[in-house]
N, C-alpha and C. Protein backbone atom coordinates (compact mmCIF):
# COMPACT_ATOMS: atom_id res chain seq x y z
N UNK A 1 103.84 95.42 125.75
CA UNK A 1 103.19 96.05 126.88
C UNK A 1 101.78 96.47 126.48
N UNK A 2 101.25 95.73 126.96
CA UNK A 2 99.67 96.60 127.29
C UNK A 2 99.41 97.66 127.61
N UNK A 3 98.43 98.56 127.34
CA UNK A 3 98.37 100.08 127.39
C UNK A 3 97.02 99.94 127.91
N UNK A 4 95.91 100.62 129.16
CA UNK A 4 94.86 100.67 128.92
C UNK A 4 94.79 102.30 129.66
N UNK A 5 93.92 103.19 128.57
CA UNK A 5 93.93 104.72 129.37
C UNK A 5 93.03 104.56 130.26
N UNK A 6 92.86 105.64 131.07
CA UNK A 6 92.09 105.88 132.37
C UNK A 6 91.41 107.06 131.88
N UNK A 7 90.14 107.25 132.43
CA UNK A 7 89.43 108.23 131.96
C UNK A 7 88.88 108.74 130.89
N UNK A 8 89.16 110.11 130.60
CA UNK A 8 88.48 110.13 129.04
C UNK A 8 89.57 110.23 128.03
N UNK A 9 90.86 109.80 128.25
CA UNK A 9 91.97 109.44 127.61
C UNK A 9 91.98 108.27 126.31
N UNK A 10 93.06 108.66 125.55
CA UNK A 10 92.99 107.56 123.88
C UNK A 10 94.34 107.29 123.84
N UNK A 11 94.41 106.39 123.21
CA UNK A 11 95.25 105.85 122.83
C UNK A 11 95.99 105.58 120.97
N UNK A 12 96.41 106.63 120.87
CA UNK A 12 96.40 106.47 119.28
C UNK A 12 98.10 106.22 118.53
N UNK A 13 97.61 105.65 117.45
CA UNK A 13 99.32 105.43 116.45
C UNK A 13 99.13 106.49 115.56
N UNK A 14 100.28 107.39 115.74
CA UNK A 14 100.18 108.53 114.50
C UNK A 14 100.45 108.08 113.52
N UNK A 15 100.36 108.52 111.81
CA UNK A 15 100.33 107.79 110.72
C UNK A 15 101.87 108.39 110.19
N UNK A 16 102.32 107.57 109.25
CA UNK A 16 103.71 107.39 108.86
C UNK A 16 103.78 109.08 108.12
N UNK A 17 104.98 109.53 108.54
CA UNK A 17 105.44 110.57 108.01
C UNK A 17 105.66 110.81 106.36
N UNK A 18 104.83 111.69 105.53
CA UNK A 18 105.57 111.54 104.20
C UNK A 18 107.05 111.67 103.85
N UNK A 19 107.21 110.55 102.94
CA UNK A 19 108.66 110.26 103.00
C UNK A 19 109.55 111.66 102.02
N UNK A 20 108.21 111.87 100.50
CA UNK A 20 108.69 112.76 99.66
C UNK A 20 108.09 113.80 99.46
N UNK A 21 108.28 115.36 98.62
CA UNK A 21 106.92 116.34 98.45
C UNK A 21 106.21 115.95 97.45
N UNK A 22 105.37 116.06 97.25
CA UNK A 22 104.75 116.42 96.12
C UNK A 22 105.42 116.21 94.73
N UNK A 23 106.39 117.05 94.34
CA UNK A 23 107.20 117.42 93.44
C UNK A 23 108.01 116.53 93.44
N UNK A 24 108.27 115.18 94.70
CA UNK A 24 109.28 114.18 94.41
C UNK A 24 110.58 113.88 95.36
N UNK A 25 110.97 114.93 96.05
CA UNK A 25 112.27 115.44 96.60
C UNK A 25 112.21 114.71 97.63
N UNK A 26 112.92 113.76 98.05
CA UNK A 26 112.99 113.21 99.40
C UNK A 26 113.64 114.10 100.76
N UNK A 27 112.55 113.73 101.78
CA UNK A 27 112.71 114.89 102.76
C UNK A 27 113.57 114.10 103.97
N UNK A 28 113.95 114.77 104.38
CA UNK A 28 115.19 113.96 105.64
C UNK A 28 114.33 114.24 106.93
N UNK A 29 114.69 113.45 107.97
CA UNK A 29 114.09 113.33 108.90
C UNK A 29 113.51 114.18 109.94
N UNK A 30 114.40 115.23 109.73
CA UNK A 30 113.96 116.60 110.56
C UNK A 30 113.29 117.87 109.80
N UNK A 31 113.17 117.61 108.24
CA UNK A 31 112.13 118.20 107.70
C UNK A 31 110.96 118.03 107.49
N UNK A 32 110.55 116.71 108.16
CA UNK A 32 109.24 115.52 107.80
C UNK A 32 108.45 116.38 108.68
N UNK A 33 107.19 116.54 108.53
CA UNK A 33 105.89 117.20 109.76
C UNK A 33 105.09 116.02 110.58
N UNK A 34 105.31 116.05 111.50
CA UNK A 34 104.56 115.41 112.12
C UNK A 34 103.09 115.17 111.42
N UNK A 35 102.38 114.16 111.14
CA UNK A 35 100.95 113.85 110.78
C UNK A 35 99.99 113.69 111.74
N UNK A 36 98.78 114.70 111.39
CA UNK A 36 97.89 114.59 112.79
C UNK A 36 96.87 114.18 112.58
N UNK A 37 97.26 112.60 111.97
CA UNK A 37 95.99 111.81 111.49
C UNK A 37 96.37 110.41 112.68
N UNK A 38 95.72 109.49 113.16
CA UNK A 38 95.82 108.18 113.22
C UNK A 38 94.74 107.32 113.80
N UNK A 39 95.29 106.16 113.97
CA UNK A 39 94.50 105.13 114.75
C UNK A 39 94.05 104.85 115.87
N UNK A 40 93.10 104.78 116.22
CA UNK A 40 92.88 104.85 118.08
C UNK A 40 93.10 103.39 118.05
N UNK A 41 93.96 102.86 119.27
CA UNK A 41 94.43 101.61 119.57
C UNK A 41 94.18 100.88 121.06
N UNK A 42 93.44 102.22 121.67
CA UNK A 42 92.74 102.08 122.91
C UNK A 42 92.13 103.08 123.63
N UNK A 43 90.65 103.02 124.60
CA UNK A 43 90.35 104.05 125.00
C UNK A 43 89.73 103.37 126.34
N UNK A 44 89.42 105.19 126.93
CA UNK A 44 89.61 104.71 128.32
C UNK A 44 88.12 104.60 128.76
N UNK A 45 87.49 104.77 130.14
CA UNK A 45 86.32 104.08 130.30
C UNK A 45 85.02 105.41 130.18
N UNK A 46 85.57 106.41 129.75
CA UNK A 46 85.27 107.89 130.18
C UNK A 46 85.24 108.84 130.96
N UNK A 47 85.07 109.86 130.91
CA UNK A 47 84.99 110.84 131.98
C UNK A 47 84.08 111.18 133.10
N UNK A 48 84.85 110.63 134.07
CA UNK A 48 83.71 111.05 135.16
C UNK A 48 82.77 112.28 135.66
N UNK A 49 81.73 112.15 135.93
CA UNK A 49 81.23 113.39 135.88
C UNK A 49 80.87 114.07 137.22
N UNK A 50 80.23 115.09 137.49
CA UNK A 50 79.65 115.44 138.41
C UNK A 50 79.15 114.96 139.74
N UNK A 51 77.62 114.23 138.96
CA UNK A 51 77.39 113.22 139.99
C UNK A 51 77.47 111.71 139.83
N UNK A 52 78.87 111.47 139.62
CA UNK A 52 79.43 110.31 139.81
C UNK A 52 79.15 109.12 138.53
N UNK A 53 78.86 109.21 137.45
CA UNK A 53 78.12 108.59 136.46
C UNK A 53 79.67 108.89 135.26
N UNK A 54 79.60 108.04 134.46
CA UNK A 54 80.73 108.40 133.31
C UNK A 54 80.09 108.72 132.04
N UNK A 55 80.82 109.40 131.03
CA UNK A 55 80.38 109.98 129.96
C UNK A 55 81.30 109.27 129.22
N UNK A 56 80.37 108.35 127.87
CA UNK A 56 81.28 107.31 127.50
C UNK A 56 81.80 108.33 126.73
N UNK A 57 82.99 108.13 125.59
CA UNK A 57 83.49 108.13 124.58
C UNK A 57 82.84 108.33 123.11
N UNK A 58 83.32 108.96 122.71
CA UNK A 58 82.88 109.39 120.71
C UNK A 58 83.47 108.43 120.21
N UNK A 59 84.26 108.12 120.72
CA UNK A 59 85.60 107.71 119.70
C UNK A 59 85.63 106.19 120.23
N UNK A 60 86.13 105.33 119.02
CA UNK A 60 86.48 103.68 119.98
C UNK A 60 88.30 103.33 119.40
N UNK A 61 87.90 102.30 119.43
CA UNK A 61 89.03 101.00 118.95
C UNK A 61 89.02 101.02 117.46
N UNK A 62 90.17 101.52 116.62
CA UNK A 62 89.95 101.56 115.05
C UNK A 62 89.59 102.54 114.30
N UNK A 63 88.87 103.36 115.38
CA UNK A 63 88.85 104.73 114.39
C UNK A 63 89.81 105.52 113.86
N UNK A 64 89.93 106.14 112.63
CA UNK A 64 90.83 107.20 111.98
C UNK A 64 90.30 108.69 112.68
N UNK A 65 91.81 109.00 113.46
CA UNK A 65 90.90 110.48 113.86
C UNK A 65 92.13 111.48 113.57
N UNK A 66 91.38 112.65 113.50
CA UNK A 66 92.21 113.83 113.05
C UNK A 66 92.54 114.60 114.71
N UNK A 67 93.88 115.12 115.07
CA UNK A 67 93.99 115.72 116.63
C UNK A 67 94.69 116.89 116.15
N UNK A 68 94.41 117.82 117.00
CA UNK A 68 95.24 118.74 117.51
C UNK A 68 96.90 118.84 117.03
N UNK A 69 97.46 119.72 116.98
CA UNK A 69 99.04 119.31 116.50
C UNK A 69 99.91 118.99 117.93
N UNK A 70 99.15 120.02 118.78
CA UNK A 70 100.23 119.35 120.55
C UNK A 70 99.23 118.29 120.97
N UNK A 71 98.60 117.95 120.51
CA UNK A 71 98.03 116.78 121.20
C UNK A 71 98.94 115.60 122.08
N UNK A 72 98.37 115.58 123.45
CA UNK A 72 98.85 114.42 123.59
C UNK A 72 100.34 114.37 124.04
N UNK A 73 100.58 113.53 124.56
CA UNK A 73 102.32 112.85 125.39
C UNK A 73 102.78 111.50 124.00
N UNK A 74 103.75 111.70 123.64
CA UNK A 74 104.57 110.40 122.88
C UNK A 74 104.78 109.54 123.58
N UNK A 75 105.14 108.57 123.78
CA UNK A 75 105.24 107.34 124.57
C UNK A 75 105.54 106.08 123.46
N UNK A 76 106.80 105.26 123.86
CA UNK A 76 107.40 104.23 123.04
C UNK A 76 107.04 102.72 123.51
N UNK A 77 106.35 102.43 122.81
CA UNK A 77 105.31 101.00 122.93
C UNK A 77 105.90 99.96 122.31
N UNK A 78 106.56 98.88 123.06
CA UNK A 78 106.94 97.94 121.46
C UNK A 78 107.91 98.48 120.96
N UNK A 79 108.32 99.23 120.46
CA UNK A 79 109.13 100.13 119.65
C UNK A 79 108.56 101.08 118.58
N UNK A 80 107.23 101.12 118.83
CA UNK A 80 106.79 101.78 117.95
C UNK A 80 106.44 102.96 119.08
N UNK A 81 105.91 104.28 118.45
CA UNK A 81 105.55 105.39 118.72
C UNK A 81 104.17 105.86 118.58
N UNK A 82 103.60 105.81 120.22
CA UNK A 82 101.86 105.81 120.76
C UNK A 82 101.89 107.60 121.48
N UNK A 83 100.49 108.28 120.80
CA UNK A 83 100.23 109.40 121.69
C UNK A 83 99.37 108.98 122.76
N UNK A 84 99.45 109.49 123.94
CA UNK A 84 98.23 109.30 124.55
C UNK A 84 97.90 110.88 125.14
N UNK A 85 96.49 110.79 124.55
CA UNK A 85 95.92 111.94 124.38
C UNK A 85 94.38 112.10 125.42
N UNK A 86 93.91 112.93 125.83
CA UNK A 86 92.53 113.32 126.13
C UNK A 86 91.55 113.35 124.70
N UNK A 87 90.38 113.20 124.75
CA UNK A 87 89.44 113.19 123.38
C UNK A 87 89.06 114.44 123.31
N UNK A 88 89.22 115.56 123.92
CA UNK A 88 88.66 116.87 123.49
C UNK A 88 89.62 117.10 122.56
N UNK A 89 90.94 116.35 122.81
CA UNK A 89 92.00 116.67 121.64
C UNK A 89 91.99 116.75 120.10
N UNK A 90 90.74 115.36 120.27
CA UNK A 90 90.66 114.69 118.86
C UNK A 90 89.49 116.01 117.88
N UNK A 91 90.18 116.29 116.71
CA UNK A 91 88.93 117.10 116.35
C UNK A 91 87.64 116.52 115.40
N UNK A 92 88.19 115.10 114.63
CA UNK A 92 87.11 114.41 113.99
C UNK A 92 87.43 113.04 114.10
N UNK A 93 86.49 112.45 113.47
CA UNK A 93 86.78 111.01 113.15
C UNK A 93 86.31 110.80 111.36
N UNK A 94 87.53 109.97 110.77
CA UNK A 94 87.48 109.51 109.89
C UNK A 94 86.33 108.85 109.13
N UNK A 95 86.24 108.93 108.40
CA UNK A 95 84.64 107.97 107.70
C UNK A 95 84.90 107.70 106.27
């Protein structure tokens, strides 16, 4: 399925959960933290404004970005697991 956001909406893959701590100990599935790093995998055309003009996007296709911890709706793509988020969400981009 194709995904394309609307507005000033993203499209991102959160990054794989660490599997162990630090120290080694493998963590089970409901002790894992959510990671609030990932991939933008699509974005939308921007936010419309005032007088009718759009405000593109910071962010594109491929960037590593850091979000918010509620960021965003989960949504099951493929079988994999997509946020789709607003970009005020996002607080940086990767470099």
């Amino acid at each position: 399925m194709n995904i394309k956001p609307l507005g000033d909406r993203v499209l991102v893959e959160r990054e794989a959960a660490e599997e162990k701590t630090a120290g080694g100990i493998l963590l089970p599935e409901n002790a894992k933290e959510k990671p609030q790093q990932g991939k933008v995998l699509a974005v939308g055309d921007g936010k419309v404004l005032a007088d009718g003009s759009r405000k593109e996007l910071q962010v594109k296709v491929g960037d590593t970005v850091f979000f918010t911890t509620w960021a965003g709706d989960e949504y099951k793509s493929n079988g994999q697991s997509v946020l789709l988020m607003r970009e005020e969400d996002i607080l940086a981009i990767v470099e």
